[in-house]
C-alpha atoms as a PDB file:
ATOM      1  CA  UNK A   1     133.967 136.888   2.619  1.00  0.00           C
ATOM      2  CA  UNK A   2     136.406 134.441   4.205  1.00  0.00           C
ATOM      3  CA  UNK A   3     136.753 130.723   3.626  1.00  0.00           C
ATOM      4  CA  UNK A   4     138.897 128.230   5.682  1.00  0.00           C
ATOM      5  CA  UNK A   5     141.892 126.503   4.456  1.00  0.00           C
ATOM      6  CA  UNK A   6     140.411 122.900   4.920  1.00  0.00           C
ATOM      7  CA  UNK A   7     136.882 124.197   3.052  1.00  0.00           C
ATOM      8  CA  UNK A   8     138.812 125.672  -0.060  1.00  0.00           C
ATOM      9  CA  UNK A   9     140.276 122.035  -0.017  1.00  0.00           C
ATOM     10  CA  UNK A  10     137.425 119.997   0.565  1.00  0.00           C
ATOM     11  CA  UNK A  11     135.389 122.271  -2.324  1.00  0.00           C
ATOM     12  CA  UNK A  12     138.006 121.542  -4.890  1.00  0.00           C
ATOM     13  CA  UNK A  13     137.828 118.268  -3.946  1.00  0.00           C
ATOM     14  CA  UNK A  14     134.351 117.890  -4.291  1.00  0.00           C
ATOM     15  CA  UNK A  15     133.858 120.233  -7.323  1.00  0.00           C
ATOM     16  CA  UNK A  16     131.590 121.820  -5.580  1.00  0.00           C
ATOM     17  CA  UNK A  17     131.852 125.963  -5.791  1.00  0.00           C
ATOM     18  CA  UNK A  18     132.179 128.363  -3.214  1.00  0.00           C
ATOM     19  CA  UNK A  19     129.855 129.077  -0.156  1.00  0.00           C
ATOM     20  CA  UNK A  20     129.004 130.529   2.992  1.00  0.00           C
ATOM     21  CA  UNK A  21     129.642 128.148   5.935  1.00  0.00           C
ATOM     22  CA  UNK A  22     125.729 127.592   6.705  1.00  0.00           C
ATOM     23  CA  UNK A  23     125.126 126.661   2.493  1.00  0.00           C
ATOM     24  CA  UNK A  24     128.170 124.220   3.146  1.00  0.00           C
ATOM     25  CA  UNK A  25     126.795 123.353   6.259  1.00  0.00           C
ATOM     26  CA  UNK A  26     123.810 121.780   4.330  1.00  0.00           C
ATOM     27  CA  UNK A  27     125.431 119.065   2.069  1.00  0.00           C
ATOM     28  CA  UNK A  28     124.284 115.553   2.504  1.00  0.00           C
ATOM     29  CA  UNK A  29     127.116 113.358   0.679  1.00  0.00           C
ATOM     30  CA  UNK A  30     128.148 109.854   3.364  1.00  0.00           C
ATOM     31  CA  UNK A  31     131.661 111.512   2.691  1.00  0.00           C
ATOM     32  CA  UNK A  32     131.577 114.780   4.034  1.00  0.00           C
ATOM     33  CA  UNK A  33     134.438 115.868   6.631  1.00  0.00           C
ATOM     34  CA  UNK A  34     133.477 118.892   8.916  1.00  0.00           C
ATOM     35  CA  UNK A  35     134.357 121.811   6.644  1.00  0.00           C
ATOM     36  CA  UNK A  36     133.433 124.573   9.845  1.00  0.00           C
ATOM     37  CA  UNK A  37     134.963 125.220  13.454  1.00  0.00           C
ATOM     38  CA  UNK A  38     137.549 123.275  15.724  1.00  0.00           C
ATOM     39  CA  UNK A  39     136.482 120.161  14.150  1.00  0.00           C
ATOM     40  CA  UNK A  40     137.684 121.322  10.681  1.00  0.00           C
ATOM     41  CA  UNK A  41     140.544 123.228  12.271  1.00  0.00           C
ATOM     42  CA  UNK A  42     141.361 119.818  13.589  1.00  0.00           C
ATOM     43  CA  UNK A  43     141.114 118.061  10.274  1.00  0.00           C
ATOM     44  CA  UNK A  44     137.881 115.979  11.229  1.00  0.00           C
ATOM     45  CA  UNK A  45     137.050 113.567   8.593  1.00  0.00           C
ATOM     46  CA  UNK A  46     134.940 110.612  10.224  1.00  0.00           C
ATOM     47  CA  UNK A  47     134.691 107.373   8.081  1.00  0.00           C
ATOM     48  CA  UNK A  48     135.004 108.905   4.600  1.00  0.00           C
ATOM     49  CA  UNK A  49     136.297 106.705   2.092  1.00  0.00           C
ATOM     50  CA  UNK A  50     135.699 103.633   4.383  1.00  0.00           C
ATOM     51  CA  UNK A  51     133.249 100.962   4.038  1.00  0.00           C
ATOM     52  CA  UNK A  52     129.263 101.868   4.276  1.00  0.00           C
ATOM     53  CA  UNK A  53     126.966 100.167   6.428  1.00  0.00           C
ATOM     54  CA  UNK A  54     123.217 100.536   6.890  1.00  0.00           C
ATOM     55  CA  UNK A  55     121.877  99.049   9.785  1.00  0.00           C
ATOM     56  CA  UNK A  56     118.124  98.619  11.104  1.00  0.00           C
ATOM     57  CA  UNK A  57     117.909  96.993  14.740  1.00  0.00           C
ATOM     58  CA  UNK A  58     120.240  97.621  18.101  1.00  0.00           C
ATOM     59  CA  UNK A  59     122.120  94.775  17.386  1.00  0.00           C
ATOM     60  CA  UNK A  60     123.207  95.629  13.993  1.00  0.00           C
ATOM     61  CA  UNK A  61     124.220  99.364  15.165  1.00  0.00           C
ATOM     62  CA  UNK A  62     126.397  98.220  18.116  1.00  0.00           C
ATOM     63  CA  UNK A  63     128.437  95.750  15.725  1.00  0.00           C
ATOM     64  CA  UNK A  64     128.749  98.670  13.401  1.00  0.00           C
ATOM     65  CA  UNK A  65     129.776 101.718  15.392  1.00  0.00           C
ATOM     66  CA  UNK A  66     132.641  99.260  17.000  1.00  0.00           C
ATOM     67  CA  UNK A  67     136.647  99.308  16.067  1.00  0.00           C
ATOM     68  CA  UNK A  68     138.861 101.666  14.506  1.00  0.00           C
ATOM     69  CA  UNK A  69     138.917 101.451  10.823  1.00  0.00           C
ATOM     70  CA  UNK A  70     137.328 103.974   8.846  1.00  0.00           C
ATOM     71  CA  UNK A  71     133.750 103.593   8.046  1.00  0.00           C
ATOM     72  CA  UNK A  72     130.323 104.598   7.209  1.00  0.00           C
ATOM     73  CA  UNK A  73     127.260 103.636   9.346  1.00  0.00           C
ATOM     74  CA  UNK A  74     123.957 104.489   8.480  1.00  0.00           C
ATOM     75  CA  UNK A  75     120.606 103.857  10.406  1.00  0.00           C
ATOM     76  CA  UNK A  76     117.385 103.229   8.777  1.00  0.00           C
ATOM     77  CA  UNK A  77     114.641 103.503  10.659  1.00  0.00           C
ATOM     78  CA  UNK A  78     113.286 103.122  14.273  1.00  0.00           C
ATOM     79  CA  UNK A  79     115.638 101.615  16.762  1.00  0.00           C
ATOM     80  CA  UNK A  80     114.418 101.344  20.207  1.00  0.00           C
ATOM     81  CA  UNK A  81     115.752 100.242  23.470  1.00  0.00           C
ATOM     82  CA  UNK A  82     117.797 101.150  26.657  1.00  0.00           C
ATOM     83  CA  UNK A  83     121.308 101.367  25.738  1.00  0.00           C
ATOM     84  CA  UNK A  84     123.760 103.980  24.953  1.00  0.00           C
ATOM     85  CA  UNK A  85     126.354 102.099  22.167  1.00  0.00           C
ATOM     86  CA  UNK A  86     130.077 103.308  22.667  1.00  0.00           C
ATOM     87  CA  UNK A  87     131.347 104.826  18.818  1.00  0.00           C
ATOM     88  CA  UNK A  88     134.882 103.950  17.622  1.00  0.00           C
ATOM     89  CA  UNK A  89     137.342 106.237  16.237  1.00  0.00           C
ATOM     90  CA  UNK A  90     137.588 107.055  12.733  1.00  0.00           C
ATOM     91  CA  UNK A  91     133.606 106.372  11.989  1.00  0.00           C
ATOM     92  CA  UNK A  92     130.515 108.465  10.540  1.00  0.00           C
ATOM     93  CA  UNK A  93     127.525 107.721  11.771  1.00  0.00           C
ATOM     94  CA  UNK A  94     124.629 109.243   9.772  1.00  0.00           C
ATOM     95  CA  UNK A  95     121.054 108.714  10.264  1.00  0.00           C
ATOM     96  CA  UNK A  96     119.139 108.265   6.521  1.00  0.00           C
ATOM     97  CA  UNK A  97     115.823 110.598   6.150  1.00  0.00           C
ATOM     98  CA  UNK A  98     113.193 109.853   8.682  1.00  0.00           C
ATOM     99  CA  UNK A  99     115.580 107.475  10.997  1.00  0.00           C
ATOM    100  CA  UNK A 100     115.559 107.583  14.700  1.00  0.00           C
ATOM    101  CA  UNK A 101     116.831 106.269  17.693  1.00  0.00           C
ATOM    102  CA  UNK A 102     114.531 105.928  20.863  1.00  0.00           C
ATOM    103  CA  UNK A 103     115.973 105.432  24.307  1.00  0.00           C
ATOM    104  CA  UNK A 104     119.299 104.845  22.157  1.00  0.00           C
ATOM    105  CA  UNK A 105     122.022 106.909  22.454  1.00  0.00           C
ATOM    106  CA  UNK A 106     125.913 107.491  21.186  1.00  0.00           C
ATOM    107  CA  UNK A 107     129.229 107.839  23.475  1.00  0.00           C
ATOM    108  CA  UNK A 108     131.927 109.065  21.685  1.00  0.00           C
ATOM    109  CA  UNK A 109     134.601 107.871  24.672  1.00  0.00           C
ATOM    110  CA  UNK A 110     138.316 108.100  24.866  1.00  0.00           C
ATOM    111  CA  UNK A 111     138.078 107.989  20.531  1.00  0.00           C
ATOM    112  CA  UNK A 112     139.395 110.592  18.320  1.00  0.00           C
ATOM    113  CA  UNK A 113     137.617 111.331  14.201  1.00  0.00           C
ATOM    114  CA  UNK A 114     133.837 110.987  14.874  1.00  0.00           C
ATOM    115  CA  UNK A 115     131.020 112.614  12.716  1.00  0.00           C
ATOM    116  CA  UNK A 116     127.498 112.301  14.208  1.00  0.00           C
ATOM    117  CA  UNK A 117     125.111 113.762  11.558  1.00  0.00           C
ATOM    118  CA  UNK A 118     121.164 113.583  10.613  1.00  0.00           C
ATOM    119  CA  UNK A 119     120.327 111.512  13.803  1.00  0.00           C
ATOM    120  CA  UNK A 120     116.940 112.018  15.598  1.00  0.00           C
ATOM    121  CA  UNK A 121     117.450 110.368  19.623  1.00  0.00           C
ATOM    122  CA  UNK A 122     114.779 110.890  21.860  1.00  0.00           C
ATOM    123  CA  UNK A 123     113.759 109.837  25.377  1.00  0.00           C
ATOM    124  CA  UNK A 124     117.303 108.583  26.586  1.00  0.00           C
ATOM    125  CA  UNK A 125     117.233 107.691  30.486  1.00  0.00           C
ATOM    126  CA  UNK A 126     119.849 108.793  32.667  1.00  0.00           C
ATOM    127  CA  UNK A 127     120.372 105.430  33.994  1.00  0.00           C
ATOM    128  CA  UNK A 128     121.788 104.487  30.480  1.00  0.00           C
ATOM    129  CA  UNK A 129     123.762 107.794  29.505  1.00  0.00           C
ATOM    130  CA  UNK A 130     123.615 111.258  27.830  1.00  0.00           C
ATOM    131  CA  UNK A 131     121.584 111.137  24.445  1.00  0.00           C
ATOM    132  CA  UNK A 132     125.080 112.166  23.095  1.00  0.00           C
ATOM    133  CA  UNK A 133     128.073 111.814  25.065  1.00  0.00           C
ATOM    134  CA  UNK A 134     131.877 113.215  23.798  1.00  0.00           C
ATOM    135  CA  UNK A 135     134.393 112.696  26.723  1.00  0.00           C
ATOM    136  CA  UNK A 136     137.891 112.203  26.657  1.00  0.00           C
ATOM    137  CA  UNK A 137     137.706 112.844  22.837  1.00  0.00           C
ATOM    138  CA  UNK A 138     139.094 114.930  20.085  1.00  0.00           C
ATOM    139  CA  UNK A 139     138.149 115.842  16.252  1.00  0.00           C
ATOM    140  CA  UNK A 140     134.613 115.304  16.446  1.00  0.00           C
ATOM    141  CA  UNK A 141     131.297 117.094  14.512  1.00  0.00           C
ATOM    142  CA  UNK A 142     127.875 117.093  15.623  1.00  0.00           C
ATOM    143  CA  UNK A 143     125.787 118.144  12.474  1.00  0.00           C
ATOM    144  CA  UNK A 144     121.938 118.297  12.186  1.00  0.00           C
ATOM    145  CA  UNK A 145     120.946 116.023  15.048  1.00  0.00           C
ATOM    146  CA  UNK A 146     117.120 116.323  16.720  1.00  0.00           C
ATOM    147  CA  UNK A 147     117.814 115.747  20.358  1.00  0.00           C
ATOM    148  CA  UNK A 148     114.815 115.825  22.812  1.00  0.00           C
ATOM    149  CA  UNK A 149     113.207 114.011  25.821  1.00  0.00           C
ATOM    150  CA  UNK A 150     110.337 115.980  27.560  1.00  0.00           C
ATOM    151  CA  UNK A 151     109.299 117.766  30.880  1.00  0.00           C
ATOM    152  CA  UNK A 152     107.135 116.054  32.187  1.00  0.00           C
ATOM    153  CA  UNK A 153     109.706 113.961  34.577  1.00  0.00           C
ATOM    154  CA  UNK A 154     111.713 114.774  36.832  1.00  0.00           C
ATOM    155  CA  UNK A 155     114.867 117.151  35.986  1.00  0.00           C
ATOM    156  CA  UNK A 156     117.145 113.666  36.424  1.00  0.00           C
ATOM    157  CA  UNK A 157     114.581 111.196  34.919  1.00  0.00           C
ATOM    158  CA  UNK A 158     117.074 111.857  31.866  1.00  0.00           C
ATOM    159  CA  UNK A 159     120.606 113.275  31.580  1.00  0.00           C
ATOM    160  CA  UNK A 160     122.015 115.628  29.132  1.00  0.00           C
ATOM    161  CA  UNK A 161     121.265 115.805  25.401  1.00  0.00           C
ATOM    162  CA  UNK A 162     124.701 116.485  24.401  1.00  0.00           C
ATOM    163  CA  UNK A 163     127.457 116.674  26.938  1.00  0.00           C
ATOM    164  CA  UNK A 164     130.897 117.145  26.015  1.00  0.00           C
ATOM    165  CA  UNK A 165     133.424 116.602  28.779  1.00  0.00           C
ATOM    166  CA  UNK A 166     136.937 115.340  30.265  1.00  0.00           C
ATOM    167  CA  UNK A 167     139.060 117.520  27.983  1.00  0.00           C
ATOM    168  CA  UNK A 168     137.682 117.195  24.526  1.00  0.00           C
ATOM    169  CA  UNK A 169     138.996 119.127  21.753  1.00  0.00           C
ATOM    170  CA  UNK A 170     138.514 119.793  18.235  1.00  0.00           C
ATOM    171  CA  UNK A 171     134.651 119.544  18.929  1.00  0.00           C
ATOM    172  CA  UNK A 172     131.501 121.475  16.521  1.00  0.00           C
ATOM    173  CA  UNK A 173     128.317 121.172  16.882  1.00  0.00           C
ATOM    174  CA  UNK A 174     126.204 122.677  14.146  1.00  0.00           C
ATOM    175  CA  UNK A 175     122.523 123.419  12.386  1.00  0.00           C
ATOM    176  CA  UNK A 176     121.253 120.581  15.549  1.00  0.00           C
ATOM    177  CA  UNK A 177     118.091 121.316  17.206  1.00  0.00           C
ATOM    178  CA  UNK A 178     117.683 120.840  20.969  1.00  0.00           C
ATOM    179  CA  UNK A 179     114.338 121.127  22.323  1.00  0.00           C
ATOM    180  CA  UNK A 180     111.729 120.002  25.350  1.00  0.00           C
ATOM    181  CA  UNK A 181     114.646 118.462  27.979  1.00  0.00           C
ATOM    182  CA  UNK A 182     115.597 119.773  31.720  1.00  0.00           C
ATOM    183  CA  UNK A 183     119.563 119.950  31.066  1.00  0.00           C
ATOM    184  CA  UNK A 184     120.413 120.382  27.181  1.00  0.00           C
ATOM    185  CA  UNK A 185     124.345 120.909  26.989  1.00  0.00           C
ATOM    186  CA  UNK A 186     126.821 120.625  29.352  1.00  0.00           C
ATOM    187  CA  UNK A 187     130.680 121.422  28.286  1.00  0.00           C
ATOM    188  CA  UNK A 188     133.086 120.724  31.285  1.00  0.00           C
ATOM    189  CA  UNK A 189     132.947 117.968  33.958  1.00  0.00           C
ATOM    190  CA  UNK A 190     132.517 119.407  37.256  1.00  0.00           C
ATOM    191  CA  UNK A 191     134.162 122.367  39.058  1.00  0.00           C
ATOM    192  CA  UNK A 192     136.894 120.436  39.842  1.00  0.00           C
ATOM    193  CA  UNK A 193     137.979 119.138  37.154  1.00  0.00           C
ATOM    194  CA  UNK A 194     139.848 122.453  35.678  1.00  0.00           C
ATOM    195  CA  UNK A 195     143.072 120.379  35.068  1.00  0.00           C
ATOM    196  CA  UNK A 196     141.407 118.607  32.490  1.00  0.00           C
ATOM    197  CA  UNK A 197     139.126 120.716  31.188  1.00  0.00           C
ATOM    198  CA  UNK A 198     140.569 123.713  30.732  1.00  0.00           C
ATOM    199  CA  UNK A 199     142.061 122.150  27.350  1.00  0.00           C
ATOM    200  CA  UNK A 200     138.734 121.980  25.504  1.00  0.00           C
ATOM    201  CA  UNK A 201     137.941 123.884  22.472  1.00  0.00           C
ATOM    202  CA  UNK A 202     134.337 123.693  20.945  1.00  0.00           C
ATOM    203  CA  UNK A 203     132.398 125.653  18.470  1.00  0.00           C
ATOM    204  CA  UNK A 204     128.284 125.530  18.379  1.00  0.00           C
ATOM    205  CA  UNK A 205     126.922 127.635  15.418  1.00  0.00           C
ATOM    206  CA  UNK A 206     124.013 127.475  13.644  1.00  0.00           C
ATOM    207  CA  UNK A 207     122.006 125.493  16.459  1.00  0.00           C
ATOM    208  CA  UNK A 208     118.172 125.871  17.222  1.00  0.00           C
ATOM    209  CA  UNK A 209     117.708 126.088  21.178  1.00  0.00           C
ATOM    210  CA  UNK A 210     113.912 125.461  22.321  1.00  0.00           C
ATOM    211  CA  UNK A 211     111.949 125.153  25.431  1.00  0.00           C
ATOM    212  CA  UNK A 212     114.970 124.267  27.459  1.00  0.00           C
ATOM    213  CA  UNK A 213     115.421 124.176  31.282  1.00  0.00           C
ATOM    214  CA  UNK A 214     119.494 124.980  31.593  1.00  0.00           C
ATOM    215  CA  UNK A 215     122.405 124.161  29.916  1.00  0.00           C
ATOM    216  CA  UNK A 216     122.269 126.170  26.455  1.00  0.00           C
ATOM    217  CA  UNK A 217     125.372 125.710  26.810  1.00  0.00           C
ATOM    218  CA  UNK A 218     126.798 125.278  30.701  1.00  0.00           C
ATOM    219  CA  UNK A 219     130.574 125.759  29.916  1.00  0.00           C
ATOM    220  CA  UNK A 220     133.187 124.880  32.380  1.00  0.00           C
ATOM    221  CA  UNK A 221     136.879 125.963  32.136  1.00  0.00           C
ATOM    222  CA  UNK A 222     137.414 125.845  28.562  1.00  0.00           C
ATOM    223  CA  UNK A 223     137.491 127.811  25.093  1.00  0.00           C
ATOM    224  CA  UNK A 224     133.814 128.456  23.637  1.00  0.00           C
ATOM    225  CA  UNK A 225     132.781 130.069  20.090  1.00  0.00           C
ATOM    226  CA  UNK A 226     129.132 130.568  19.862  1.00  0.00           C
ATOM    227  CA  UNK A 227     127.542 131.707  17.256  1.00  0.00           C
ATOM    228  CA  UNK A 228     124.175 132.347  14.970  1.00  0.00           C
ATOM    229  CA  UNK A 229     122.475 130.333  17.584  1.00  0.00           C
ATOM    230  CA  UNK A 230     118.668 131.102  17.932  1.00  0.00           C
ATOM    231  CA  UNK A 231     117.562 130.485  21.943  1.00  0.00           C
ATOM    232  CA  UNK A 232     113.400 130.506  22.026  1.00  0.00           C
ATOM    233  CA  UNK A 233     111.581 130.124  25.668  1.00  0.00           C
ATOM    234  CA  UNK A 234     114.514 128.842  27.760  1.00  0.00           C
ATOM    235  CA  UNK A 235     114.669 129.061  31.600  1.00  0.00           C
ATOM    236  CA  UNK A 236     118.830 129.796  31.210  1.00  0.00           C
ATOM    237  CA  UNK A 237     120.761 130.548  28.319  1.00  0.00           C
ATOM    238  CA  UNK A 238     124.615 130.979  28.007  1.00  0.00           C
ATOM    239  CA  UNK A 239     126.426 130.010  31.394  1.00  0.00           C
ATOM    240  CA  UNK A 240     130.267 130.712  31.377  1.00  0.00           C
ATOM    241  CA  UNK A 241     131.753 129.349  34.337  1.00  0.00           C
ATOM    242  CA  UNK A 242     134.615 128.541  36.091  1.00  0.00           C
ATOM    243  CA  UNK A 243     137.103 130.946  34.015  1.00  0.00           C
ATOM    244  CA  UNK A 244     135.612 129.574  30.572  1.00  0.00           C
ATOM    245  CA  UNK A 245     136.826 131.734  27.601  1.00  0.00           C
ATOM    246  CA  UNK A 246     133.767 132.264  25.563  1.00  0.00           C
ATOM    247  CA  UNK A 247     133.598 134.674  22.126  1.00  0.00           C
ATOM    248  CA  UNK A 248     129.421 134.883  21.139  1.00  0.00           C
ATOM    249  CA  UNK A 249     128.441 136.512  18.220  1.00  0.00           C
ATOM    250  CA  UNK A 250     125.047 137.173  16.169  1.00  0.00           C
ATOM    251  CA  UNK A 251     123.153 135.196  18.717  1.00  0.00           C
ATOM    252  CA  UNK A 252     119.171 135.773  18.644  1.00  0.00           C
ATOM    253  CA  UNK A 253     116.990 135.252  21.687  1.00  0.00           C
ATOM    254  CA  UNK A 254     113.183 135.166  21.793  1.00  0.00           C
ATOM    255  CA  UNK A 255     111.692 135.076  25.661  1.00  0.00           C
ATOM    256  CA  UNK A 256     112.723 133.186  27.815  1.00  0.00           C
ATOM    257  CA  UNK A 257     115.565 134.425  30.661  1.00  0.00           C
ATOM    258  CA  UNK A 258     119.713 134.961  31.202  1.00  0.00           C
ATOM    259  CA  UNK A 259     120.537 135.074  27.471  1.00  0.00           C
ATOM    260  CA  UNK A 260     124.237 135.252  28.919  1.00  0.00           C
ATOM    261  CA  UNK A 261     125.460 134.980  32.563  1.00  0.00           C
ATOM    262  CA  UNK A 262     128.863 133.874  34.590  1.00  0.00           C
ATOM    263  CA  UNK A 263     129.075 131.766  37.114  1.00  0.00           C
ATOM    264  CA  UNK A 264     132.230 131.337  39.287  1.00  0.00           C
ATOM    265  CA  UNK A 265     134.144 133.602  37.303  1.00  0.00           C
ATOM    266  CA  UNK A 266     133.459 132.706  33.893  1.00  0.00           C
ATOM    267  CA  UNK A 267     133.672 135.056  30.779  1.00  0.00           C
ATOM    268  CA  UNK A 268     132.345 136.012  27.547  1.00  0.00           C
ATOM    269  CA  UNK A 269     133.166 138.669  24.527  1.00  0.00           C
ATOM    270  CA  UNK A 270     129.934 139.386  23.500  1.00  0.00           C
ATOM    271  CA  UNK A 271     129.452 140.713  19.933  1.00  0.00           C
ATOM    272  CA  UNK A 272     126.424 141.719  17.931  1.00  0.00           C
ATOM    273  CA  UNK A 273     123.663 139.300  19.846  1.00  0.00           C
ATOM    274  CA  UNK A 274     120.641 140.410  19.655  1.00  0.00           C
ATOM    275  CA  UNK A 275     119.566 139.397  23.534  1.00  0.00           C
ATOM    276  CA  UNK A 276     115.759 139.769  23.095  1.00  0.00           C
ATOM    277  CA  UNK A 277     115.400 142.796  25.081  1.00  0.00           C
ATOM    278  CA  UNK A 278     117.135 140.716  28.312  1.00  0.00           C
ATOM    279  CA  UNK A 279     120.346 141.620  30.071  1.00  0.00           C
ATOM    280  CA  UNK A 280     123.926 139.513  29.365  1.00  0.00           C
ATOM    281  CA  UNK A 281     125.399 140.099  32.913  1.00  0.00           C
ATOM    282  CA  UNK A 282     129.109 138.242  31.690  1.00  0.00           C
ATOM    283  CA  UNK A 283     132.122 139.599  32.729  1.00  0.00           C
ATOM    284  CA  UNK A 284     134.154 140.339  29.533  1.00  0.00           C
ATOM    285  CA  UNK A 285     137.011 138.153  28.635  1.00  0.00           C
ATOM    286  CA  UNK A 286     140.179 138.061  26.639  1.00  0.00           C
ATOM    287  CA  UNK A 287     139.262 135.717  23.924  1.00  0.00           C
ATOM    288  CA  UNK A 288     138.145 137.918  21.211  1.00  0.00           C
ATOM    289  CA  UNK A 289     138.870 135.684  18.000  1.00  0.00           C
ATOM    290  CA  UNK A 290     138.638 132.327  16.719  1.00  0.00           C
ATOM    291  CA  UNK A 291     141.609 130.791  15.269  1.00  0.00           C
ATOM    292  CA  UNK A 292     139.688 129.944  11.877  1.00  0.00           C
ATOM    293  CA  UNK A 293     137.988 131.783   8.930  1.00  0.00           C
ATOM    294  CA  UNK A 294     134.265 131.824   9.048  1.00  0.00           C
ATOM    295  CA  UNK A 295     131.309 133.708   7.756  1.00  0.00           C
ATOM    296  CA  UNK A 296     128.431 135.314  10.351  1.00  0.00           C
ATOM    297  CA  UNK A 297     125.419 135.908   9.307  1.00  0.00           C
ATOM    298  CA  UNK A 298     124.256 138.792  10.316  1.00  0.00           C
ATOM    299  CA  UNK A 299     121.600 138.709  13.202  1.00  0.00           C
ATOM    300  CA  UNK A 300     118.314 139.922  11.566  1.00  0.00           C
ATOM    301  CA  UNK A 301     118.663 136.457   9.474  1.00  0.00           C
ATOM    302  CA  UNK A 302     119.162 133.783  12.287  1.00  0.00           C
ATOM    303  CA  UNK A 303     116.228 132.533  13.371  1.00  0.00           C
ATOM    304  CA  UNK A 304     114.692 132.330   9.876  1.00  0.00           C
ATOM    305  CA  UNK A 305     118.012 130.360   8.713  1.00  0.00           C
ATOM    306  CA  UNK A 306     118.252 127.686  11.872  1.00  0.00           C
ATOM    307  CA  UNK A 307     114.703 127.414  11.878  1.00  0.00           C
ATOM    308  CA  UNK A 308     114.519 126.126   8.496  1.00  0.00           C
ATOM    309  CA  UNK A 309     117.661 124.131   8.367  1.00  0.00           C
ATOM    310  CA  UNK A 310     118.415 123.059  12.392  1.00  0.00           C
ATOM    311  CA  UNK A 311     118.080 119.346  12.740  1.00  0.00           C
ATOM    312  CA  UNK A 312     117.231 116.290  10.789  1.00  0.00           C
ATOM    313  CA  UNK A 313     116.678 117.734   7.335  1.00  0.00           C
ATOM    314  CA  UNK A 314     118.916 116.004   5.259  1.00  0.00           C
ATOM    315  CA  UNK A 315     118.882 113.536   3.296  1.00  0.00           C
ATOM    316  CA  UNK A 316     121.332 110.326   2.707  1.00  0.00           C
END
């Protein structure tokens, strides 16, 4: 078994012994620093060690999430409303055990050193924003969120649960559960914007895709590992486009259609997925290892892992 550099640190640190990446993927301590992907490979360590905040109203979260100095904000509670509140640099935002934001989301814009963990955002129109929106950004983790709208509107009635665009790097998104929404991920601006977007590096493992229209993930341009991801009943899966460099390993897929497909010359090294009797129609590509450590499980034990651990089941 392998372990990282930053999570042999971070477990000495922390006293805290040795452990596959989805055990470590299940602490719950307002301190954690991503410990698993390009975020860790990129030193990501949020607001630890800065000042803690729990807020309860939309009012108290925008102050919080604001500026540059390290710091803790947790959310307690129900927050409604029609807003999506713009995150500062060097900040954790964590949502405590049975929190949620409705019609709220988070932007993560032109900021750098963001951990988004334990939040539950629903119902986010498009004319406010993404439920979760990382552009222009770098060293950020996404870590047991529950992101959902519904089908029953309109595919643009909202926008994407968790987009991540304009050259972002440094970027994991882990153990999160995406379910009932039209367009779920979308990595990569537009076709155009290769000069850009070609830079980004982001890692989704351990994620629980359900009942999703597209998008799981669309990825534009950039460098993709995706892995131990369990897809159930989605209309697309894996879209590689636009001469993305994808590696996807120990995947699981249960119904649904196009576990993994290209589009405009995109590309994938598929290894070990279990496609769910389906067809991955990918051209092959050339990126055939990530530049960290990390364990796989194999894929007879995904979907009973990211069921039971994939979004907001911590507890701070």
């Amino acid at each position: 078994m392998k372990f990282s550099l930053s999570f042999v640190l971070l477990a000495a640190i922390q006293l805290a012994s040795a452990a596959p990446s989805n055990e470590i993927l299940k602490r719950a301590d307002v301190n954690d620093v991503a410990a698993v992907g390009y975020a860790a490979l990129g030193g990501t360590t949020g607001g630890s060690g800065g000042t803690t905040t729990t807020v309860s109203t939309l009012e108290e979260l925008a102050a919080a999430v604001e500026g540059s100095e390290a710091k803790i904000v947790i959310i307690s509670g129900t927050i409604t409303g029609n807003e999506v509140l713009r995150v500062g640099s060097n900040t954790s935002v964590l949502g405590a055990a049975g929190s949620s934001l409705e019609g709220v989301g988070l932007r993560v814009y032109k900021e750098s050193n963001v951990i988004l963990r334990n939040l539950k955002v629903s119902k986010v129109l498009a004319e406010a924003g993404d439920a979760i929106g990382i552009q222009e950004a770098s060293n950020v983790w996404v870590d047991h969120l529950d992101l959902s709208s519904d089908l029953d509107h309109d595919k643009d009635y909202y926008d994407g649960l968790l987009d991540i665009t304009h050259g972002c790097t440094y970027v994991t998104v882990t153990n999160s559960y995406l379910h009932d929404h039209y367009k779920a991920s979308l990595v990569g601006h537009s076709d155009n914007n290769g000069d850009e977007d070609t830079a980004m590096t982001v890692t989704y493992a351990l994620n629980y895709w359900e009942n999703l229209n597209s998008r799981t993930p669309s990825f534009r341009f950039g460098t993709g590992h995706i892995y131990n991801n369990y897809y159930v009943d989605n209309n697309a899966g894996i879209n590689t486009r636009d001469g993305a460099q994808l590696l996807v390993e120990d995947n699981v897929w249960s119904g649904g259609s196009d576990p993994l497909y290209s589009t405009d010359e995109g590309f994938a090294v598929a290894i070990d997925n279990d496609f769910g009797g389906m067809e991955n129609t990918a051209p092959e590509g050339t990126f055939t290892s990530a530049p960290y450590d990390y364990t796989l499980l194999p894929a007879a034990e995904v979907a009973a892992t990211v069921v039971a651990d994939a979004g907001q089941t911590l507890d701070f």
